[in-house]
Protein backbone atom coordinates (compact mmCIF):
# COMPACT_ATOMS: atom_id res chain seq x y z
CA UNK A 1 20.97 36.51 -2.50
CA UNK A 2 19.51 38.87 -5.21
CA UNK A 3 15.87 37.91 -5.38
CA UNK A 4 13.21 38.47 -8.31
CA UNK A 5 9.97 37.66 -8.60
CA UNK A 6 9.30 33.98 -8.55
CA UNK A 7 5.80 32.17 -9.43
CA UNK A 8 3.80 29.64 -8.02
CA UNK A 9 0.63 27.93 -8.19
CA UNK A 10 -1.48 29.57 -5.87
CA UNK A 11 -2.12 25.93 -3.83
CA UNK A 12 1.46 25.50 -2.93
CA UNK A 13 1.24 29.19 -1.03
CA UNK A 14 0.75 26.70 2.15
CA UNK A 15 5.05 26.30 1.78
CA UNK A 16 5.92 29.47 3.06
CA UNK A 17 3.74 29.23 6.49
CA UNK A 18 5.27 27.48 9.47
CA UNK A 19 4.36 23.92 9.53
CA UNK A 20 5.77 20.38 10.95
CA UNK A 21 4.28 18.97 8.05
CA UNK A 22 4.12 20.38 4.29
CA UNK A 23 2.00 17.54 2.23
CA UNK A 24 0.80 17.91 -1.53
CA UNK A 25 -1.02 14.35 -3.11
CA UNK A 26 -2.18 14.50 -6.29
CA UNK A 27 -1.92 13.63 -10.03
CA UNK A 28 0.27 14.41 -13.08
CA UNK A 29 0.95 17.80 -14.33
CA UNK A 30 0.00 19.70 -11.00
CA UNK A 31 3.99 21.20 -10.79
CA UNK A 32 4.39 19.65 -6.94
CA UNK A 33 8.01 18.62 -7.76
CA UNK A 34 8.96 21.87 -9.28
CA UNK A 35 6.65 24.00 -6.80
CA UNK A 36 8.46 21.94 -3.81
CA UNK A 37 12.41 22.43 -4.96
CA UNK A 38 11.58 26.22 -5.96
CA UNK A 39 10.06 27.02 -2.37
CA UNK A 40 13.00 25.26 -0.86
CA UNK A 41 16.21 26.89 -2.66
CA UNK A 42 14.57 30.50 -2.19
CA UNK A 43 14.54 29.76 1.72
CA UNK A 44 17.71 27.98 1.85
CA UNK A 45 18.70 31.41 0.17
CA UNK A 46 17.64 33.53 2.84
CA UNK A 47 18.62 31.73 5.75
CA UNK A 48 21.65 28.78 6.41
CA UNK A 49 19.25 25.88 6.14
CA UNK A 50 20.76 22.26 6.05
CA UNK A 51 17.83 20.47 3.54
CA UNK A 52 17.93 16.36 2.67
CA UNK A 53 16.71 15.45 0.04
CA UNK A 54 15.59 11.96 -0.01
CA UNK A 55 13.06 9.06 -1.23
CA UNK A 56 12.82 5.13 -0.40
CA UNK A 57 15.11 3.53 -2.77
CA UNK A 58 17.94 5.71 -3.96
CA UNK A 59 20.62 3.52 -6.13
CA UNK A 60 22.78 6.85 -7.26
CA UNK A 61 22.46 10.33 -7.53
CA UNK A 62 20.85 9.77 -10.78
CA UNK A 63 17.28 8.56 -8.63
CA UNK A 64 17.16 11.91 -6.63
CA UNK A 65 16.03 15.43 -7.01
CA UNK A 66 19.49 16.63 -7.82
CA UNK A 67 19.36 17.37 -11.46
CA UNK A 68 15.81 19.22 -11.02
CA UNK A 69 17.16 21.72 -8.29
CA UNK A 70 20.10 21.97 -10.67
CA UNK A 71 17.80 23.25 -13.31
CA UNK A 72 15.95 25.17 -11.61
CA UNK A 73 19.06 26.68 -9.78
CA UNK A 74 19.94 28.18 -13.42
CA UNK A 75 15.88 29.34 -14.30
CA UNK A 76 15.80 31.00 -10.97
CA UNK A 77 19.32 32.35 -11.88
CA UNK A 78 21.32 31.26 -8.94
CA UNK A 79 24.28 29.95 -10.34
CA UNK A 80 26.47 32.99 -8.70
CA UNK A 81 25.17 31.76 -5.01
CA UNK A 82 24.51 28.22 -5.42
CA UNK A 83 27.61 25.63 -6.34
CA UNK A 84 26.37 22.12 -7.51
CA UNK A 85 28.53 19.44 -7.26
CA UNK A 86 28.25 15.82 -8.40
CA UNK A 87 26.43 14.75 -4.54
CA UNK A 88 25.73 18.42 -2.95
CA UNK A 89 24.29 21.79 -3.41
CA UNK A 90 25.77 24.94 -1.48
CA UNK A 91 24.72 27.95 -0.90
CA UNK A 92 27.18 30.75 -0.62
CA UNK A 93 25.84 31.34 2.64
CA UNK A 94 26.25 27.98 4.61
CA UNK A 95 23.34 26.26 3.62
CA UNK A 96 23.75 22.65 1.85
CA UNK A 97 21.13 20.15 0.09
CA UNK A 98 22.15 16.69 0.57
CA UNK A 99 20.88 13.42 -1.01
CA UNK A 100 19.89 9.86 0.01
CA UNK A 101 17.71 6.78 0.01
CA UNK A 102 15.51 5.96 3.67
CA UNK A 103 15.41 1.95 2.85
CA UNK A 104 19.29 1.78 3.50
CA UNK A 105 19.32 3.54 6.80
CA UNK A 106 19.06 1.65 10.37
CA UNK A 107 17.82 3.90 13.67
CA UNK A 108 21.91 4.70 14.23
CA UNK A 109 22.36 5.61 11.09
CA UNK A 110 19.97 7.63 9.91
CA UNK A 111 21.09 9.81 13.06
CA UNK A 112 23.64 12.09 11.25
CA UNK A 113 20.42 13.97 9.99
CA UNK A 114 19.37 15.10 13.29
CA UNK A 115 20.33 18.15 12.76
CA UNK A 116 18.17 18.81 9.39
CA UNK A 117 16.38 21.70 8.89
CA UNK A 118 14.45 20.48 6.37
CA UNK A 119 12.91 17.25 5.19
CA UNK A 120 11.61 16.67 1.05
CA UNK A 121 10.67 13.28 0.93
CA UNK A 122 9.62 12.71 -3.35
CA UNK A 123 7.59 10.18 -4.49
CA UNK A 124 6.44 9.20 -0.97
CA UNK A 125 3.78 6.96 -2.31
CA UNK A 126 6.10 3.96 -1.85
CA UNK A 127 7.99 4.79 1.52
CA UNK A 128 7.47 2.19 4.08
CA UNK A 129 6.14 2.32 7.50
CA UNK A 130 9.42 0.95 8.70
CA UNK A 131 10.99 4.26 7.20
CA UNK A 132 8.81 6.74 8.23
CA UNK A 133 9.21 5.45 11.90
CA UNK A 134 12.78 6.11 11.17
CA UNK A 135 12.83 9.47 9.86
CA UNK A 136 10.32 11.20 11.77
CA UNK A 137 11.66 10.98 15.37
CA UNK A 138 15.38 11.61 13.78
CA UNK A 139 14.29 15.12 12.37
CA UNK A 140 14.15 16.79 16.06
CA UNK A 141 15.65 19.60 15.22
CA UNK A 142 13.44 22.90 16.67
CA UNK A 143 11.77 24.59 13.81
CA UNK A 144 12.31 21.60 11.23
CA UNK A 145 9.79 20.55 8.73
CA UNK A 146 9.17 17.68 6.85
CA UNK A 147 7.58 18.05 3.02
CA UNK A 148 6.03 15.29 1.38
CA UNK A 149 5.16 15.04 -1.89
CA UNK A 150 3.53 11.91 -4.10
CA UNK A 151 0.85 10.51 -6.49
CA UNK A 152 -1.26 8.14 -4.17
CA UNK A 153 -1.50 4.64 -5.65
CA UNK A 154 -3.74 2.72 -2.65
CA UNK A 155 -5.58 4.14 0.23
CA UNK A 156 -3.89 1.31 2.18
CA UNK A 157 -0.26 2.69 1.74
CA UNK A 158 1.17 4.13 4.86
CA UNK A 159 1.91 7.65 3.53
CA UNK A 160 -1.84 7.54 2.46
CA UNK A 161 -3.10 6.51 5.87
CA UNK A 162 -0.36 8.65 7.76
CA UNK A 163 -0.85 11.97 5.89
CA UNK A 164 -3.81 12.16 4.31
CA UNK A 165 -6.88 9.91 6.33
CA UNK A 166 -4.64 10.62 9.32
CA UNK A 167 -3.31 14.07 8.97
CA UNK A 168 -1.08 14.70 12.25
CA UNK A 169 -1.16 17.61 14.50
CA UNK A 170 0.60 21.04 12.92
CA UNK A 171 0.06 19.71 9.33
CA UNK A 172 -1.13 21.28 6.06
CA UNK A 173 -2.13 18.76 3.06
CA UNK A 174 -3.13 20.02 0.18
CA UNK A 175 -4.36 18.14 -3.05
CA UNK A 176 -3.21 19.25 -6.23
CA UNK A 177 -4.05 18.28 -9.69
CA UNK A 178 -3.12 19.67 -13.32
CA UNK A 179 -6.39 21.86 -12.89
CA UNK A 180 -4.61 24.22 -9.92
CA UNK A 181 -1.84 24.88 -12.21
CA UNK A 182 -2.11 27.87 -14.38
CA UNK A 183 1.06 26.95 -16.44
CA UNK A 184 -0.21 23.22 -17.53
CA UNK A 185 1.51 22.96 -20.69
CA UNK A 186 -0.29 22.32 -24.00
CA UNK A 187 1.71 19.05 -24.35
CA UNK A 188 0.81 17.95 -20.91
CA UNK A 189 -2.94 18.76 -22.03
CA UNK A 190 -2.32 16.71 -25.25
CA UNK A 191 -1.44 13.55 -23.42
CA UNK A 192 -4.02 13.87 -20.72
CA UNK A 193 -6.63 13.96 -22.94
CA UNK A 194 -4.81 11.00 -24.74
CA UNK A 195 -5.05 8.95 -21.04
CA UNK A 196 -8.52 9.78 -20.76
CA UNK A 197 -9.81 8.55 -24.09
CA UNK A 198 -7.28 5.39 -24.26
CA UNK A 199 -7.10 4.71 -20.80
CA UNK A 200 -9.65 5.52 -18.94
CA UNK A 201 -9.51 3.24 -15.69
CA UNK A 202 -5.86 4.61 -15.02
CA UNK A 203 -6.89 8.24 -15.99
CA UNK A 204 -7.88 8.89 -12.34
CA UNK A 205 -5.02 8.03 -10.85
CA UNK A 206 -2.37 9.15 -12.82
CA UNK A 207 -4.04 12.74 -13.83
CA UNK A 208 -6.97 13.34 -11.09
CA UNK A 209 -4.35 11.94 -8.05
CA UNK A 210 -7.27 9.36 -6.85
CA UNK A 211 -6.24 6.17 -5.25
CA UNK A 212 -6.05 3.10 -6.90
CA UNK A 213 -7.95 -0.11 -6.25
CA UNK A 214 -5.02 -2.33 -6.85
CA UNK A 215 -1.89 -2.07 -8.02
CA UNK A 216 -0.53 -2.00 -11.72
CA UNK A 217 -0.56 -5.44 -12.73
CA UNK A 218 -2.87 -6.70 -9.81
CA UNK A 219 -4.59 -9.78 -11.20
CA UNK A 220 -7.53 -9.12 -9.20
CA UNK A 221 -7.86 -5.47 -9.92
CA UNK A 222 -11.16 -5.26 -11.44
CA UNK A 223 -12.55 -7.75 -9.07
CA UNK A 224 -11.16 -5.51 -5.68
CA UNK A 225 -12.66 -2.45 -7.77
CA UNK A 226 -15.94 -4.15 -8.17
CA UNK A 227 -15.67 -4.67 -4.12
CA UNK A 228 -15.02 -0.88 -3.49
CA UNK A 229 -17.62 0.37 -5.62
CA UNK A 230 -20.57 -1.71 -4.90
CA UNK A 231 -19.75 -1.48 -0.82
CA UNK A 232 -18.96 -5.30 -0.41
CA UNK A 233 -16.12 -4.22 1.75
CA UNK A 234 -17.88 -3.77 5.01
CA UNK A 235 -19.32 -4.70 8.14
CA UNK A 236 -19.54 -8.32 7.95
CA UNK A 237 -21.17 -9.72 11.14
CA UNK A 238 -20.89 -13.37 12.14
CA UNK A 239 -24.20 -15.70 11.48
CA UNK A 240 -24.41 -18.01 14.19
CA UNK A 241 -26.80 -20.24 12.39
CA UNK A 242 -24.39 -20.26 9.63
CA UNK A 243 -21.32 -22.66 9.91
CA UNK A 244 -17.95 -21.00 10.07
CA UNK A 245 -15.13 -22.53 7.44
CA UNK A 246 -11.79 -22.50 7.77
CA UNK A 247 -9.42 -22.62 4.72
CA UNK A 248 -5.61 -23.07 5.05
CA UNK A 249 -2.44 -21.91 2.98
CA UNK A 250 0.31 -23.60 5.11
CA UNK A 251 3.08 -22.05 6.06
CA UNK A 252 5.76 -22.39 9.00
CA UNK A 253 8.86 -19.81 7.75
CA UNK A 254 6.52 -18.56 4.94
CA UNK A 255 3.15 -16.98 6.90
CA UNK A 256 0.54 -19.51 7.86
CA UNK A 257 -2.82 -17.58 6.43
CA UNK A 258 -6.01 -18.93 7.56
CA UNK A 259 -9.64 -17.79 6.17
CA UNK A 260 -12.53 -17.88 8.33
CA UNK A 261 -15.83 -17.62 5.74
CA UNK A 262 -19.87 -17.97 5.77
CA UNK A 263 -21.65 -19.25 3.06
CA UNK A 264 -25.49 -18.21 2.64
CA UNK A 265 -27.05 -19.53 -0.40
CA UNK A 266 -24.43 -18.49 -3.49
CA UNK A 267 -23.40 -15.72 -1.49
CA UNK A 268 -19.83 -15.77 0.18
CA UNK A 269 -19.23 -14.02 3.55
CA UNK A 270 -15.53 -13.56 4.61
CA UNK A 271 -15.57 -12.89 8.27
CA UNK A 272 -12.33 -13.09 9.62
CA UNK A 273 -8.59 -13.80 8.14
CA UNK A 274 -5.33 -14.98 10.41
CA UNK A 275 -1.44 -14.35 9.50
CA UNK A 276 1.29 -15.76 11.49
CA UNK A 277 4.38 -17.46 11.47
CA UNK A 278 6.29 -19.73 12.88
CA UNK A 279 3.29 -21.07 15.19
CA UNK A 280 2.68 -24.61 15.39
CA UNK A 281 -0.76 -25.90 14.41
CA UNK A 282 -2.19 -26.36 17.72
CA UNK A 283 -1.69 -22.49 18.42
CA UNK A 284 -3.30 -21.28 15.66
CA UNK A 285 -6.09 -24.39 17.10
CA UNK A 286 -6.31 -22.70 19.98
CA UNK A 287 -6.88 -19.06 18.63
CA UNK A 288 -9.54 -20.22 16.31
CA UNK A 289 -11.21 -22.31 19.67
CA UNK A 290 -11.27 -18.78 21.31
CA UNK A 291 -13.91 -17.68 18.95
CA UNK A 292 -16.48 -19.99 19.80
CA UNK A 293 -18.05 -20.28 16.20
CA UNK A 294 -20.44 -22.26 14.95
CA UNK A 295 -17.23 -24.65 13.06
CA UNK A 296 -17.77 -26.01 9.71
CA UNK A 297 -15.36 -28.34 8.07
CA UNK A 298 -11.54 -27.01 8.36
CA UNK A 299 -10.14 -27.19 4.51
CA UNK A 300 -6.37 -27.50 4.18
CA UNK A 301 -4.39 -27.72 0.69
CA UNK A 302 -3.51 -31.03 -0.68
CA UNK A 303 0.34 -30.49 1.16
CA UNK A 304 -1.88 -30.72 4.10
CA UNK A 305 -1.50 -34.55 3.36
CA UNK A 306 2.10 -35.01 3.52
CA UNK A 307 4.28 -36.11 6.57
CA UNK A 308 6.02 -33.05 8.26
CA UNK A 309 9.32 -33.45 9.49
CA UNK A 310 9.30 -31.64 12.24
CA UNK A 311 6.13 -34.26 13.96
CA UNK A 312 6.36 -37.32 11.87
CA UNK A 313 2.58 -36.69 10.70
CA UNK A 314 0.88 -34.51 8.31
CA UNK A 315 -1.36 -31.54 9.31
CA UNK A 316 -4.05 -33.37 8.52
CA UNK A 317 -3.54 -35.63 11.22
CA UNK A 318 -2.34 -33.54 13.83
CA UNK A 319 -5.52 -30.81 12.86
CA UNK A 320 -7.99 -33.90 12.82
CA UNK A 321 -7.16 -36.92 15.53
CA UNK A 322 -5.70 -34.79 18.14
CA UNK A 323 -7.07 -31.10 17.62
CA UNK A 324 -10.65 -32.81 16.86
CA UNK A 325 -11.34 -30.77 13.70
CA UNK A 326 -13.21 -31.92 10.73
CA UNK A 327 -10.47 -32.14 8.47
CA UNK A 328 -10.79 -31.74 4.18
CA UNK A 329 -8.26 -31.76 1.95
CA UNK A 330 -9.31 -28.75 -1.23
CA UNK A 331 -8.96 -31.04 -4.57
CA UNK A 332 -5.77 -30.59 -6.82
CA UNK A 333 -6.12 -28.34 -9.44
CA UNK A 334 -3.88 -25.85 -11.24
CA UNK A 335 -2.94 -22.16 -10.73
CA UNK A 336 -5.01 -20.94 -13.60
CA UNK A 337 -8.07 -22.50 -12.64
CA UNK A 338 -8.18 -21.67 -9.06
CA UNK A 339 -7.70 -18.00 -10.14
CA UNK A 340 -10.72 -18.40 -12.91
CA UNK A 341 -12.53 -19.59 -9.57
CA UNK A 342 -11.15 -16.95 -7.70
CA UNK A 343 -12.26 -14.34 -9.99
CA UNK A 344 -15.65 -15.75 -9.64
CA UNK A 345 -16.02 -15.84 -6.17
CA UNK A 346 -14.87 -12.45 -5.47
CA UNK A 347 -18.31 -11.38 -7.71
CA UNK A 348 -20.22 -12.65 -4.80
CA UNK A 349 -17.99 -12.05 -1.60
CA UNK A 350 -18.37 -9.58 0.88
CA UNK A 351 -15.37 -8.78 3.53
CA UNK A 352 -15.19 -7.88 6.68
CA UNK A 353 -13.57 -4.22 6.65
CA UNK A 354 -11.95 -4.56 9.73
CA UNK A 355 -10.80 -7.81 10.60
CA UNK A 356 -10.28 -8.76 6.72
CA UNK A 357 -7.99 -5.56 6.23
CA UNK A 358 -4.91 -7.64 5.69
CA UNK A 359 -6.72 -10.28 3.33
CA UNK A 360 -7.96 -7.28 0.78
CA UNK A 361 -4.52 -5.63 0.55
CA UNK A 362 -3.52 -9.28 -0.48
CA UNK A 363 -5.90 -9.58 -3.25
CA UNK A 364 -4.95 -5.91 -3.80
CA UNK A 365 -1.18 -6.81 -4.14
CA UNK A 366 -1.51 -10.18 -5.57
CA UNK A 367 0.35 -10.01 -8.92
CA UNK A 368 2.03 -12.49 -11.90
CA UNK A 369 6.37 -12.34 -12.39
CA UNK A 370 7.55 -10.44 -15.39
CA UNK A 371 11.21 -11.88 -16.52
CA UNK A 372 13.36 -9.50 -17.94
CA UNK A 373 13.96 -12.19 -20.74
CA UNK A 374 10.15 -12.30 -22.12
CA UNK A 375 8.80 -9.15 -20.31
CA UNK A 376 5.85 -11.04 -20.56
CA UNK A 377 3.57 -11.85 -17.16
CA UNK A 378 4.17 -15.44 -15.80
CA UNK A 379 3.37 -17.64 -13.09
CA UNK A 380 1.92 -15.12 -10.04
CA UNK A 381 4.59 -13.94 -7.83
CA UNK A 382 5.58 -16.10 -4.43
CA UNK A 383 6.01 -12.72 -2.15
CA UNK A 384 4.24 -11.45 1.09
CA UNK A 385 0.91 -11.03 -0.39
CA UNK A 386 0.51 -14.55 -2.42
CA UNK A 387 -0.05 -16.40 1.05
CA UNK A 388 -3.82 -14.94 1.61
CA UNK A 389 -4.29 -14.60 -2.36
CA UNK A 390 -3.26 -18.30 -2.05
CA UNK A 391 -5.83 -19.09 0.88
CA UNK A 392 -8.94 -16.88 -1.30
CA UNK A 393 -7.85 -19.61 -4.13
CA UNK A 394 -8.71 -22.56 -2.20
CA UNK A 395 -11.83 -21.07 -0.95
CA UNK A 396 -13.07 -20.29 -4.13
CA UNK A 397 -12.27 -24.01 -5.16
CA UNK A 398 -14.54 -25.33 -2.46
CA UNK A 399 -16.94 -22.59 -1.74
CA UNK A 400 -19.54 -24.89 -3.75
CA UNK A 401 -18.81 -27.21 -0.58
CA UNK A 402 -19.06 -25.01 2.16
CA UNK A 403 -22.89 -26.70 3.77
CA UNK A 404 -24.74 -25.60 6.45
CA UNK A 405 -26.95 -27.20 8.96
CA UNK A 406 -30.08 -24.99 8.32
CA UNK A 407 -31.10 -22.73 5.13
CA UNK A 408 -31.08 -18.88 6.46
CA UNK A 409 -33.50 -16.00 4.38
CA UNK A 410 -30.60 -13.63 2.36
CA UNK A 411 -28.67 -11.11 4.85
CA UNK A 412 -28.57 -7.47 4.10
CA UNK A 413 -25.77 -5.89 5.19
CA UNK A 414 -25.62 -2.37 6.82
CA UNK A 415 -24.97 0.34 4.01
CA UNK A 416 -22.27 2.07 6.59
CA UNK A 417 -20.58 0.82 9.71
CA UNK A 418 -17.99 2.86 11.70
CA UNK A 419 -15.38 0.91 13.37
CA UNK A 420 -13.76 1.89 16.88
């Protein structure tokens, strides 16, 4: 392959040294995509490399990164040694770019890659844990690399956490904005400025590559943010002179998500949260017992009433006459309204960082439907995350009720706490 003189940021020199691990993170206009597929067609060019191409979700060949190395196959002028067809790229010299989506694969058959040279996983913001413990071990191959390249949307995601917080061994990250690029375009400047004047809370995110507090459309977004940025998500130790609540969303296929909370004065201290399925109630009894807390009044919602099937008795019952908890049912009261409350209660909560973790990414995630029809938000979303959103509703509902045996002086928390 005839070779002329090719361009790059100076950031993205990191892709032509060795690595296990090639990782750029950062916001619009920074030329990752581009910087990525240039580096890798000019060394599948001077050596038979076998490169996938690949992302979560990949419907048809219209999702991947096909057309762009196309493109750039013809500005690099390599149409003589590169042949594009409607699912492949080949190189005249045995190497071959190949195309496909990680959520469909299984451990077998994600296997036909092991033998990948390289690895450009795009817009790995939203790959899954259950992915990337696929892929990785599969690309074995001595010598083989993996490049990653995304906008971060939380600091919870697991390509945040795995690449970036976590950065494994032989690994070079690098984050890249529209400031390292010496080509940003005076269009692209046009509509970051545009972002930054009109909307300035997603300006960070989608030009500066900074995390997000919650996601797009998260109805507790400013709430979580308000919980970042004025520390409230921290070490949150229990007060033994304080009684310990415990507020129920039930669930036996759907997960069972329990709150454990303080309440000192008007301020609300989250201390603990529970997840399960598929438990009966005098398990998840038990595991609270283990704690040895000074127990409040156990709050369950008003389906916490009703006769279950599989006893004969409600889990009011069961929870109250033969697990010997003092049992409350959280009043009726619609969606809306708990959320209003909600909202409320977050201004004066502080979480536990650690053993809350799961609780926060709730609130984090906890979003309304948007039918196609309307394209208008509804109702919130019944998914994975609504269970402990759920749970934060009915504490907020009764948080007013929450008493305690003796009246403590205010708590200040520690401004920083590591965690083992």
């Amino acid at each position: 392959m005839e070779l002329t003189e090719v361009r790059f940021p100076p950031k993205f020199e990191f892709l032509f040294h060795p690595a296990r691990y090639k990782v750029a993170h950062g916001g619009r206009g920074a030329g990752k995509s581009w910087s990525f597929g240039k580096a890798l067609l000019l060394a599948a060019g001077q050596a038979p490399l076998r490169v996938l191409c690949t992302r979560e979700v990949q419907k048809s060949i219209k999702d991947s990164v096909h057309k762009l190395l196309s493109d750039q196959i013809q500005g690099l002028g390599l149409g003589q040694f590169y042949q594009v067809t409607q699912s492949e790229i080949r190189g005249k010299n045995g190497s071959e770019f190949i195309f496909a989506g990680l959520s469909d694969h299984t451990v077998e058959s994600i296997k036909s890659y092991e033998g990948v040279d390289r690895v450009w996983i795009e817009e790995a913001q939203v790959v899954s844990k259950r992915s990337w413990d696929i892929l990785i071990p599969t690309i074995r191959k001595p010598g083989s690399e993996i490049w990653v390249s995304f906008n971060p949307e939380l600091d919870t995601d697991d390509t945040w956490t795995r690449f970036v917080e976590n950065a494994p061994p032989d690994s070079h990250v690098v984050q890249v904005n529209w400031s390292d690029n010496p080509w940003f375009s005076k269009e692209l400047e046009a509509e970051r400025y545009h972002c930054k004047k009109t909307s300035p809370k997603d300006y960070e995110n989608i030009w500066e590559g900074k995390c997000k507090a919650a996601i797009d459309g998260a109805i507790y977004a400013d709430e979580v943010a308000a919980l970042q940025t004025q520390g409230r998500i921290t070490f949150v130790p229990y007060e033994p002179k304080l009684k310990v609540h415990v507020i129920f969303d039930l669930g036996w296929n759907d997960k069972m998500a329990i709150i454990l909370a303080q309440r000192q004065t008007s301020e609300l201290r989250v201390i603990d949260y529970l997840e399960d399925s598929h438990k009966t109630l005098d398990w998840y009894s038990a595991t609270l017992r283990e704690r040895k807390f000074n127990w409040g009044q156990m709050w369950l919602p008003h389906d916490g009433e009703h006769k279950d099937y599989k006893y004969g008795r409600s889990a009011e019952e069961i929870m109250r006459n033969d697990l010997s908890w003092d049992v409350r049912i959280v009043p009726r009261a619609d969606i809306e309204s708990g959320i209003k409350a909600a909202r409320a209660a977050l201004s004066r909560a502080y979480f536990d960082k650690g053993k809350t973790s799961r609780l926060i990414e709730c609130l984090k995630r906890y979003r309304r439907a948007v039918p196609r029809s309307t394209n208008e938000p509804s109702a919130p979303m019944h998914d994975e995350w609504s269970h402990g959103a759920d749970a934060f509703r009915y504490l907020a509902t009764i948080a007013e009720r929450m008493g305690n045996d003796d009246v403590m002086p205010k708590i200040k928390y520690p401004e920083d706490r590591s965690y083992a």
